[in-house]
PDB file of N, CA and C in Angstrom:
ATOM      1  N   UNK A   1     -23.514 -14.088  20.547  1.00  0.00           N
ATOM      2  CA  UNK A   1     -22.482 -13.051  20.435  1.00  0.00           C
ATOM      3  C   UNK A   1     -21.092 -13.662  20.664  1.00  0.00           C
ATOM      4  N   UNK A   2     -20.672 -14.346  21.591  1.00  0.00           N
ATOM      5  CA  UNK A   2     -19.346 -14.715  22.277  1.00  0.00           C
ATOM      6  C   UNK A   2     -19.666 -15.925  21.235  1.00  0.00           C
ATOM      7  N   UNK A   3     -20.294 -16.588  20.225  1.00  0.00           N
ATOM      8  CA  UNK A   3     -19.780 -17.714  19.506  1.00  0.00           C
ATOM      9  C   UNK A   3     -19.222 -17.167  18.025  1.00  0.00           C
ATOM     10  N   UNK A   4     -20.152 -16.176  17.657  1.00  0.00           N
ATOM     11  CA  UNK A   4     -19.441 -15.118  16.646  1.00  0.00           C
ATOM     12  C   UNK A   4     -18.628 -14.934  16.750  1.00  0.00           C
ATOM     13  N   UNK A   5     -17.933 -13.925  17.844  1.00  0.00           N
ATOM     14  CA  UNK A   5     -16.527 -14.006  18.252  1.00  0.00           C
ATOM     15  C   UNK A   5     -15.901 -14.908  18.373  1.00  0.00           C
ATOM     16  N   UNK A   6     -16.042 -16.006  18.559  1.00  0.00           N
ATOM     17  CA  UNK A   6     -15.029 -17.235  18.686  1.00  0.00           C
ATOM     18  C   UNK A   6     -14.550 -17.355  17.069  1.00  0.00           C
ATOM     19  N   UNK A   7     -15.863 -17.353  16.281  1.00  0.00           N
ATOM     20  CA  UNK A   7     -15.607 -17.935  14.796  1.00  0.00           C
ATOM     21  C   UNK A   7     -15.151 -16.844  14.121  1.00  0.00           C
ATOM     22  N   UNK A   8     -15.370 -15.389  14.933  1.00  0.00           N
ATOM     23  CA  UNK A   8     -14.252 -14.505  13.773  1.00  0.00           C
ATOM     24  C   UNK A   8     -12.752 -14.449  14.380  1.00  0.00           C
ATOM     25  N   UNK A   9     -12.606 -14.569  15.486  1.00  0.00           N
ATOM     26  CA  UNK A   9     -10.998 -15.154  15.920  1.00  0.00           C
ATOM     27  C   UNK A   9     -10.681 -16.648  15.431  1.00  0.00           C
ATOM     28  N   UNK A  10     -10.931 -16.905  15.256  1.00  0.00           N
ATOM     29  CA  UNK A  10     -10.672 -18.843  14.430  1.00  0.00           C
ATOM     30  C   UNK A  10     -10.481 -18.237  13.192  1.00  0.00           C
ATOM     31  N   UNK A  11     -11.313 -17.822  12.633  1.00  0.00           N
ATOM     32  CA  UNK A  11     -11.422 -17.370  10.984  1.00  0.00           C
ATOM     33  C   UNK A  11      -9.862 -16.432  11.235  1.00  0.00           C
ATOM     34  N   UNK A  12      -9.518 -15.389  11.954  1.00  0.00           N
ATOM     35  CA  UNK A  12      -8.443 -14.238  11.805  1.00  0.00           C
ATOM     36  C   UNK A  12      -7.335 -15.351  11.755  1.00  0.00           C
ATOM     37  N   UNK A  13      -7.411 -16.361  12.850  1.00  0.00           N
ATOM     38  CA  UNK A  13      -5.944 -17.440  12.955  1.00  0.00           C
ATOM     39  C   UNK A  13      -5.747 -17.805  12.356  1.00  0.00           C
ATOM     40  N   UNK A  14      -6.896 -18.710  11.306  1.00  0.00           N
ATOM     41  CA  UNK A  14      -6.322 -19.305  10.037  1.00  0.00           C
ATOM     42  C   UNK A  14      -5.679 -18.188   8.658  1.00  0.00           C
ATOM     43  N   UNK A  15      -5.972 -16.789   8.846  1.00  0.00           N
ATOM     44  CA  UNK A  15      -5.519 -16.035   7.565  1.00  0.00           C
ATOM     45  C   UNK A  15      -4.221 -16.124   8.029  1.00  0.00           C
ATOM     46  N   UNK A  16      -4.080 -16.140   9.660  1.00  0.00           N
ATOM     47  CA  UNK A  16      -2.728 -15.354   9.946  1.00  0.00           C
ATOM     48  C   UNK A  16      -1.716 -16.385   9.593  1.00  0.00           C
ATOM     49  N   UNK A  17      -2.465 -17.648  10.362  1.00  0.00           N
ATOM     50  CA  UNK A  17      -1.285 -19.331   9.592  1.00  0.00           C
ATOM     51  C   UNK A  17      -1.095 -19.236   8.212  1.00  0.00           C
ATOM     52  N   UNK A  18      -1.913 -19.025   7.459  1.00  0.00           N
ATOM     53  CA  UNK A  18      -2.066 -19.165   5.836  1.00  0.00           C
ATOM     54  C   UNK A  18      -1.066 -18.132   5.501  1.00  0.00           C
ATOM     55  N   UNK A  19      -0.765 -16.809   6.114  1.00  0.00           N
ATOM     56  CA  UNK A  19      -0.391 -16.035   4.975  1.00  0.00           C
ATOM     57  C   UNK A  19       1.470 -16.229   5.748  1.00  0.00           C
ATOM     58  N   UNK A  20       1.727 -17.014   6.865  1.00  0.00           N
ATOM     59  CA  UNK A  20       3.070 -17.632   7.307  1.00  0.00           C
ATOM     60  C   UNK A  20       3.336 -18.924   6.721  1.00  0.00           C
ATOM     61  N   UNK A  21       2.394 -19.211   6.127  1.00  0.00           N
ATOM     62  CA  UNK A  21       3.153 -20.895   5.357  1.00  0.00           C
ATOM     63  C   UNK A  21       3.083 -20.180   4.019  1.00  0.00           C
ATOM     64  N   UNK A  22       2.122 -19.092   3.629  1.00  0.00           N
ATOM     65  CA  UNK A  22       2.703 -18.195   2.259  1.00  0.00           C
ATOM     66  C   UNK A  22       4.260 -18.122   2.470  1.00  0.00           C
ATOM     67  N   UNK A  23       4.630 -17.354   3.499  1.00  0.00           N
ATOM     68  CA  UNK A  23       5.503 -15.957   3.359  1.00  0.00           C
ATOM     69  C   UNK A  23       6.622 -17.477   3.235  1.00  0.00           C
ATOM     70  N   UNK A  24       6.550 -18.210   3.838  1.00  0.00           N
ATOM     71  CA  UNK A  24       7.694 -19.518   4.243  1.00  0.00           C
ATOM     72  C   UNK A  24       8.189 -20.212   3.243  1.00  0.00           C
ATOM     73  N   UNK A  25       7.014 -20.682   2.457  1.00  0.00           N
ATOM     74  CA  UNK A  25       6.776 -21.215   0.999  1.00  0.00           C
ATOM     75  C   UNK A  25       7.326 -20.202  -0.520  1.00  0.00           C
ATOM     76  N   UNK A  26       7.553 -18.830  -0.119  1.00  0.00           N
ATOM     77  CA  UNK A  26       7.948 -18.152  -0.883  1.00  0.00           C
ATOM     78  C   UNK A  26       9.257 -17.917  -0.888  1.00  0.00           C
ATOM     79  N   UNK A  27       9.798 -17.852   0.297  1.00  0.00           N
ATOM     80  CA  UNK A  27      11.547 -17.614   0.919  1.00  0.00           C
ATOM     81  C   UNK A  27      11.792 -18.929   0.726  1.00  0.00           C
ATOM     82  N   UNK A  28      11.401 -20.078   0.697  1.00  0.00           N
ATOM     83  CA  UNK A  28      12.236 -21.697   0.485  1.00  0.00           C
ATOM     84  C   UNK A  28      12.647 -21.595  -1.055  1.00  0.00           C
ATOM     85  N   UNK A  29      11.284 -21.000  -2.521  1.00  0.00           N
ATOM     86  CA  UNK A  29      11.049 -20.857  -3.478  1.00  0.00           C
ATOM     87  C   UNK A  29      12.656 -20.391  -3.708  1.00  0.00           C
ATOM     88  N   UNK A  30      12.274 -19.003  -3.279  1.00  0.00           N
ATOM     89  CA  UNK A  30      13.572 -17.566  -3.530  1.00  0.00           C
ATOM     90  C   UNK A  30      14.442 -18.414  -3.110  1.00  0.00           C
ATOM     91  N   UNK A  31      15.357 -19.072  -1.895  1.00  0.00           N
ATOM     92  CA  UNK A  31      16.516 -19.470  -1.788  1.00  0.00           C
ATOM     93  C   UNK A  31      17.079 -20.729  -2.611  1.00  0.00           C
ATOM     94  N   UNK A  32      15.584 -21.455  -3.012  1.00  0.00           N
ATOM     95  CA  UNK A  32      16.115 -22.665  -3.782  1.00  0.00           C
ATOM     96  C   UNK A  32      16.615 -22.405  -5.289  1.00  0.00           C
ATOM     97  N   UNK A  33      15.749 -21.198  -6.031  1.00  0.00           N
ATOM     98  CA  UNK A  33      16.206 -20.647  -7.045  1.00  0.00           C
ATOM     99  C   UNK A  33      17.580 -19.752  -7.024  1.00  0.00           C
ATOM    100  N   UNK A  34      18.135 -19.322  -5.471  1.00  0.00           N
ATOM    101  CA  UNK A  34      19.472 -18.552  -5.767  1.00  0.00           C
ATOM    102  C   UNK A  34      20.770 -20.012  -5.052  1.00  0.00           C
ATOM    103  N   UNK A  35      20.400 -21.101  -5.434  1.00  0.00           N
ATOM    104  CA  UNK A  35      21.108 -22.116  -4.923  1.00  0.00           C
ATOM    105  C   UNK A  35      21.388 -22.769  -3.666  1.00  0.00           C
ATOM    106  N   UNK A  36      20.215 -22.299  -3.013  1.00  0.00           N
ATOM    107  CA  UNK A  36      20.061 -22.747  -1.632  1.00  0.00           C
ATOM    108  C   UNK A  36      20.864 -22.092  -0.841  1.00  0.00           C
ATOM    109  N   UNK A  37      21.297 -21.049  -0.659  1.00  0.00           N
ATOM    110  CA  UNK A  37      22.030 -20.024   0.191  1.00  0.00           C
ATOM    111  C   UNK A  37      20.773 -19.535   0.407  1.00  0.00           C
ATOM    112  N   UNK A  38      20.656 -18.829   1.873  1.00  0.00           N
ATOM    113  CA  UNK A  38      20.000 -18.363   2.541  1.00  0.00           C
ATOM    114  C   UNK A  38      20.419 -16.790   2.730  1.00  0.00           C
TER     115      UNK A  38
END
């Protein structure tokens, strides 16, 4: 039981990293296409 839980909190951390190097990777995209103004 408590190792399940470990591997569905491991599994939740990595969506949560993944979808912050998304969101990061998308705003560098957007500012580099409006000339690097932020």
């Amino acid at each position: 039981m408590h190792r399940n839980n470990f591997a569905y909190w491991s599994i939740k951390q990595l969506i949560l990293v993944d979808n912050k190097v998304a969101i990061s990777s998308y705003f560098l995209n957007f500012t580099e296409k409006k000339g690097g103004m932020a």
